[in-house]
PDB file of N, CA and C in Angstrom:
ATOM      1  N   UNK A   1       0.835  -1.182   0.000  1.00  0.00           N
ATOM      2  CA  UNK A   1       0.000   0.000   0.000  1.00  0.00           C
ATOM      3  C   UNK A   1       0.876   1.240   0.000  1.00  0.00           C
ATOM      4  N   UNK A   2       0.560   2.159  -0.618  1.00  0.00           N
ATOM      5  CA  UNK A   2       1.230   3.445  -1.181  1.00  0.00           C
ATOM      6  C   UNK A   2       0.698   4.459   0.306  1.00  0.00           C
ATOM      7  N   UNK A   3       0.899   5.508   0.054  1.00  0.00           N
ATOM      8  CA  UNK A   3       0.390   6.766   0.811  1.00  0.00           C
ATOM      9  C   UNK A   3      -0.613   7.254   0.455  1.00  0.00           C
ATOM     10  N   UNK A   4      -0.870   7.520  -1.081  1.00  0.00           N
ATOM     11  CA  UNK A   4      -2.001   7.402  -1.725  1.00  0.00           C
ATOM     12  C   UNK A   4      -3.174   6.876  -1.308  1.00  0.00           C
ATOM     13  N   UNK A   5      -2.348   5.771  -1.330  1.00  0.00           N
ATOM     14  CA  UNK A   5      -3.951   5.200  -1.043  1.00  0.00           C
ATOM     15  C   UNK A   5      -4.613   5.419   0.222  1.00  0.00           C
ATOM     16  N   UNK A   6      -3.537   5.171   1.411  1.00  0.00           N
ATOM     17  CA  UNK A   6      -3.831   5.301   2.579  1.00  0.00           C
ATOM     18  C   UNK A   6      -4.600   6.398   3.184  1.00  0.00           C
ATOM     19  N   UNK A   7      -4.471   7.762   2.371  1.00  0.00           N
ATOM     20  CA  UNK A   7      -5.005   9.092   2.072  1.00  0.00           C
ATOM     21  C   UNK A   7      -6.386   8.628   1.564  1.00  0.00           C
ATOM     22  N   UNK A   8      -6.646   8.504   0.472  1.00  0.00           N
ATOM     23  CA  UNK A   8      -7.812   7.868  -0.083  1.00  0.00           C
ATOM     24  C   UNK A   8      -8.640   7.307   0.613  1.00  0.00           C
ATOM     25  N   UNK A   9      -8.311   6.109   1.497  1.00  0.00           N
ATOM     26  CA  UNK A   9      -9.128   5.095   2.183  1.00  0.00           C
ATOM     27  C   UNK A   9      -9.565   5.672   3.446  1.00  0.00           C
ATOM     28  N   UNK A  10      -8.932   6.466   4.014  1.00  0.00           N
ATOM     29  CA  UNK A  10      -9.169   7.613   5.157  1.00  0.00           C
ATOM     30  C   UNK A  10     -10.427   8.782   4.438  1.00  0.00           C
ATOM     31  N   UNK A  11     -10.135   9.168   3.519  1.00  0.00           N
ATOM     32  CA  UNK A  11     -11.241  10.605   3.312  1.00  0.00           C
ATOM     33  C   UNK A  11     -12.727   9.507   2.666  1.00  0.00           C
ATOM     34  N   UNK A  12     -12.493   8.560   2.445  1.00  0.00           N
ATOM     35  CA  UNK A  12     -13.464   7.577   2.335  1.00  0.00           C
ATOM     36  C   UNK A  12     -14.577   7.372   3.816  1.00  0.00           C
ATOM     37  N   UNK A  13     -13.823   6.613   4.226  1.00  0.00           N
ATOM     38  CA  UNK A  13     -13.880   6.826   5.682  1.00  0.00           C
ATOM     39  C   UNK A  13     -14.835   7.989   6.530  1.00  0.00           C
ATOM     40  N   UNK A  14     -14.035   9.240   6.120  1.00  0.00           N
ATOM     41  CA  UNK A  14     -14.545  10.435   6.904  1.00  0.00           C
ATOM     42  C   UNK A  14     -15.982  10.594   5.909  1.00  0.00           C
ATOM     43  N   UNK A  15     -16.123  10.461   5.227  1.00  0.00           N
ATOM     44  CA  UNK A  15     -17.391  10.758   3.757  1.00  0.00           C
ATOM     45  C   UNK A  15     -18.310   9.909   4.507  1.00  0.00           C
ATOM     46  N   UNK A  16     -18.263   8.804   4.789  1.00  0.00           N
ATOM     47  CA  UNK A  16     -19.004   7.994   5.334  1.00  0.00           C
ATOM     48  C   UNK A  16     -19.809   8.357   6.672  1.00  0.00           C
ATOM     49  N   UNK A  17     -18.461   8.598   7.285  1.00  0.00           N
ATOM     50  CA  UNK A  17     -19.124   8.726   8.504  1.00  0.00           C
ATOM     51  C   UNK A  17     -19.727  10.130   8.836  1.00  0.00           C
ATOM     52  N   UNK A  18     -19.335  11.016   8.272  1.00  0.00           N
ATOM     53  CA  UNK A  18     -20.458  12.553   7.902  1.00  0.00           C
ATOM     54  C   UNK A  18     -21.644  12.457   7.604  1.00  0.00           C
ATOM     55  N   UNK A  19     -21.802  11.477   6.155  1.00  0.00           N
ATOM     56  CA  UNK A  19     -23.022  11.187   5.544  1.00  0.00           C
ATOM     57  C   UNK A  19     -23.896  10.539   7.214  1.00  0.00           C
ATOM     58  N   UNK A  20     -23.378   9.263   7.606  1.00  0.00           N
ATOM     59  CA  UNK A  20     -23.801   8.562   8.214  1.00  0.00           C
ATOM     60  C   UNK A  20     -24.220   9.142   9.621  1.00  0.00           C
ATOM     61  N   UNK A  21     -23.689  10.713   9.706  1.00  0.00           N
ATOM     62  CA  UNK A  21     -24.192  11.543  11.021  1.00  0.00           C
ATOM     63  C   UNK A  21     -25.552  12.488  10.543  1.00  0.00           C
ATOM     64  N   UNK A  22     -25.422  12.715   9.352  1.00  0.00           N
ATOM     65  CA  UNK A  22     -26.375  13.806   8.772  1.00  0.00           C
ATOM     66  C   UNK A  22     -27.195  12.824   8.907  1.00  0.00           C
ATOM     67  N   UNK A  23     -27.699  11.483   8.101  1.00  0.00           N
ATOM     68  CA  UNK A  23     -28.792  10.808   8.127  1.00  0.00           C
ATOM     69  C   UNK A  23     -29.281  10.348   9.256  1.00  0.00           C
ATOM     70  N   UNK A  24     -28.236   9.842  10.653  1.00  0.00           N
ATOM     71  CA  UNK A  24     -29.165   9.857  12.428  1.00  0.00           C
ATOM     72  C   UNK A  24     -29.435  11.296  12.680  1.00  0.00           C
ATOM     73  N   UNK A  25     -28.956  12.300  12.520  1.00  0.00           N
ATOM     74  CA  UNK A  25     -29.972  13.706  12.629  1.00  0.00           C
ATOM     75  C   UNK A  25     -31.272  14.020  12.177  1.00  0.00           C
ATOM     76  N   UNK A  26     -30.949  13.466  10.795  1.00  0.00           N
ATOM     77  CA  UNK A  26     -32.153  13.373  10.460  1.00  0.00           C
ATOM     78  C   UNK A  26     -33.735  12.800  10.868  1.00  0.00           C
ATOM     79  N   UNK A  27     -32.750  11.284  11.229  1.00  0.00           N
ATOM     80  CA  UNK A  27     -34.146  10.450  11.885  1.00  0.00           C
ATOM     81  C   UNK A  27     -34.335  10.712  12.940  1.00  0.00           C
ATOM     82  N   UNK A  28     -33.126  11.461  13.670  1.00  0.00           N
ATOM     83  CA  UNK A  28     -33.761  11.830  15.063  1.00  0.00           C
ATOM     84  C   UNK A  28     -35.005  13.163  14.919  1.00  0.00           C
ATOM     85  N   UNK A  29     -34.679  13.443  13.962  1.00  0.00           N
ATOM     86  CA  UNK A  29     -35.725  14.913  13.780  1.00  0.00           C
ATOM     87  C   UNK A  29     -37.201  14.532  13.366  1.00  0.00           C
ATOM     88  N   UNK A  30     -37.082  13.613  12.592  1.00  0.00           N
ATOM     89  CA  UNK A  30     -38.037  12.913  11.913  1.00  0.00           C
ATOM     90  C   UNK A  30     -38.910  12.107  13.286  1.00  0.00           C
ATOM     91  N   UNK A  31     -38.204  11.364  13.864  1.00  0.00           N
ATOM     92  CA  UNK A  31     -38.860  10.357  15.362  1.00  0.00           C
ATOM     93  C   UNK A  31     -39.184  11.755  16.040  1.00  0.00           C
ATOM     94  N   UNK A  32     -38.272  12.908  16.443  1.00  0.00           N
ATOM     95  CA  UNK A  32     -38.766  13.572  17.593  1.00  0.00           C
ATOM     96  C   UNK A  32     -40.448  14.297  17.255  1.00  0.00           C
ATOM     97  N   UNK A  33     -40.817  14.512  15.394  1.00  0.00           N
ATOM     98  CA  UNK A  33     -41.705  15.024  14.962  1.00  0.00           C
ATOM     99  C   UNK A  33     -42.681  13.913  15.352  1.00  0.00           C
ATOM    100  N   UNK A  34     -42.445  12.349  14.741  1.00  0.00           N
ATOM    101  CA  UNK A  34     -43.774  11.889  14.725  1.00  0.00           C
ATOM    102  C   UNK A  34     -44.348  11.510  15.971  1.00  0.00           C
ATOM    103  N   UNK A  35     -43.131  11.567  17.592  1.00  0.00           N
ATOM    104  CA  UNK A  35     -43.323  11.001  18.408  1.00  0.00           C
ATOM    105  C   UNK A  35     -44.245  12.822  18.979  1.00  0.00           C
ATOM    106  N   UNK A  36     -44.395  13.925  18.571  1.00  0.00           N
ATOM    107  CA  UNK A  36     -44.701  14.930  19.158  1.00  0.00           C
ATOM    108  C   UNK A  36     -46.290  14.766  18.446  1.00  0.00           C
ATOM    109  N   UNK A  37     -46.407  14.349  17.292  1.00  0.00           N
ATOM    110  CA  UNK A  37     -47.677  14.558  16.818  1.00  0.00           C
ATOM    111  C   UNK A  37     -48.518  13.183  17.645  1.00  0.00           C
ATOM    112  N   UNK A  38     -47.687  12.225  17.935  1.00  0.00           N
ATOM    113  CA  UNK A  38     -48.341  11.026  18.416  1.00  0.00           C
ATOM    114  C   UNK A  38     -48.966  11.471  19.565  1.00  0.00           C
ATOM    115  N   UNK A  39     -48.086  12.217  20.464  1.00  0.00           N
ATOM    116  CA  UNK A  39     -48.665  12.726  21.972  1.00  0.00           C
ATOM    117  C   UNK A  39     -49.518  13.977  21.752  1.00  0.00           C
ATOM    118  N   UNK A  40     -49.379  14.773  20.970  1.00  0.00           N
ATOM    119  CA  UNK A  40     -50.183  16.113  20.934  1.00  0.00           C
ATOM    120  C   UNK A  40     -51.294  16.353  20.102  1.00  0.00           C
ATOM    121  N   UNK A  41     -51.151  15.767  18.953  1.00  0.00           N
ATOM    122  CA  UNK A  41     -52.394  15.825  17.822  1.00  0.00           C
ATOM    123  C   UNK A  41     -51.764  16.568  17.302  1.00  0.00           C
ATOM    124  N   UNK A  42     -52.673  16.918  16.102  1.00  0.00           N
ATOM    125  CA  UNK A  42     -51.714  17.283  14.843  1.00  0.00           C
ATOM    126  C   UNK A  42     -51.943  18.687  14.840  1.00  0.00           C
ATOM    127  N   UNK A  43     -53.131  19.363  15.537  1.00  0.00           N
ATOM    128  CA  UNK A  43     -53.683  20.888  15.952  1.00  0.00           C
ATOM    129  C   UNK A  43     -52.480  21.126  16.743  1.00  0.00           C
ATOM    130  N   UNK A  44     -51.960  20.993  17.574  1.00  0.00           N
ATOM    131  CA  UNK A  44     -50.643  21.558  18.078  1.00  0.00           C
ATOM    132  C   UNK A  44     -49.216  21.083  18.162  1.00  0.00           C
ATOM    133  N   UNK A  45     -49.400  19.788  17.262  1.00  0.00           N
ATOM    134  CA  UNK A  45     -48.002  19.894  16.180  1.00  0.00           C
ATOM    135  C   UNK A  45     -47.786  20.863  15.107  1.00  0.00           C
ATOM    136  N   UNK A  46     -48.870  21.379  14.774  1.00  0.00           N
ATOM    137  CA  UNK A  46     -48.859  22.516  13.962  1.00  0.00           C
ATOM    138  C   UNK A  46     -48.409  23.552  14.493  1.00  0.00           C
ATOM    139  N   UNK A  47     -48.990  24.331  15.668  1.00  0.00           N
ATOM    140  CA  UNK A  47     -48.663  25.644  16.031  1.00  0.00           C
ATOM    141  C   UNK A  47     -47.170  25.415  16.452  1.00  0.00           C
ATOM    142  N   UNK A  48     -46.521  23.894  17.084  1.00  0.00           N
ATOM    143  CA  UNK A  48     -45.603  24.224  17.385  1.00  0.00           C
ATOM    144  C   UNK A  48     -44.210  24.130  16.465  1.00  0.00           C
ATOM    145  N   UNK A  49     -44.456  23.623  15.457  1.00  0.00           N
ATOM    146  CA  UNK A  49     -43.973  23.598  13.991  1.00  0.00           C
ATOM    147  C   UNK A  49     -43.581  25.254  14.003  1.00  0.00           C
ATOM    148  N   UNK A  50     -44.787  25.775  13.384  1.00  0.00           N
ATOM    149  CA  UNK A  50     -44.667  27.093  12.952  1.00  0.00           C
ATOM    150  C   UNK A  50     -44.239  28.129  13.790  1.00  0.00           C
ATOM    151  N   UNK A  51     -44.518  27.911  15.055  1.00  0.00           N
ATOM    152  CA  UNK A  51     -42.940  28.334  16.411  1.00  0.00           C
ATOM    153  C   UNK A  51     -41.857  28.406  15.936  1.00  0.00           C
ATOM    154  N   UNK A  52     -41.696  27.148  15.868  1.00  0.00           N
ATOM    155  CA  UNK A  52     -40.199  27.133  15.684  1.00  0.00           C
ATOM    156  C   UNK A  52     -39.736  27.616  14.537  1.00  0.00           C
ATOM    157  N   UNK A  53     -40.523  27.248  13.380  1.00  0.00           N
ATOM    158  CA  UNK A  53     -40.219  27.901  12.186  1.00  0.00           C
ATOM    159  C   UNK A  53     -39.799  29.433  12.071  1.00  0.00           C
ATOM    160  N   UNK A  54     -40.769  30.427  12.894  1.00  0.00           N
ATOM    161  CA  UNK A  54     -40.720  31.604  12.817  1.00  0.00           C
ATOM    162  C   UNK A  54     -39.872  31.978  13.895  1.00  0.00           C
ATOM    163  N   UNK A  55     -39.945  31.110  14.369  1.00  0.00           N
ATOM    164  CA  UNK A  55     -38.560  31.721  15.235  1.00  0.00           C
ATOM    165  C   UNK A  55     -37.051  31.903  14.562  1.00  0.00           C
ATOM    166  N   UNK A  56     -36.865  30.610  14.181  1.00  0.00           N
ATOM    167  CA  UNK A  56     -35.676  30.748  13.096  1.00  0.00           C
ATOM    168  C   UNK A  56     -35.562  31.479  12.140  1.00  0.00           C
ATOM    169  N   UNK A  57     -36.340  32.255  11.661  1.00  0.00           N
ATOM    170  CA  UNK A  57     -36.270  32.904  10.393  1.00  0.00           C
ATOM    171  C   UNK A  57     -36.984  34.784  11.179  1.00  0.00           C
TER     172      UNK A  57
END
């Protein structure tokens, strides 16, 4: 094995495991939504959606 490669097989590596953090953020965002509409109904999964929304922006 070269240096090359060893370089290579490492930023491989890091690609992966970035991707592989963005997508558990995701589902955590996704579970924390459906587990909020499960307990609240969907009348104040809404307002609190658009909370947060307008808050951020």
């Amino acid at each position: 094995m070269s240096l090359g490669s060893e370089i290579s097989q490492t930023g491989r590596q890091d690609r992966w495991v970035g991707r592989g953090l963005i997508v558990g953020a995701t589902l955590c965002l996704i579970g924390a939504g459906g587990l909020l509409w499960w307990r609240q109904g969907a009348a104040v999964f809404s307002d609190v959606v658009s909370a947060a929304l307008a808050w951020c922006f």
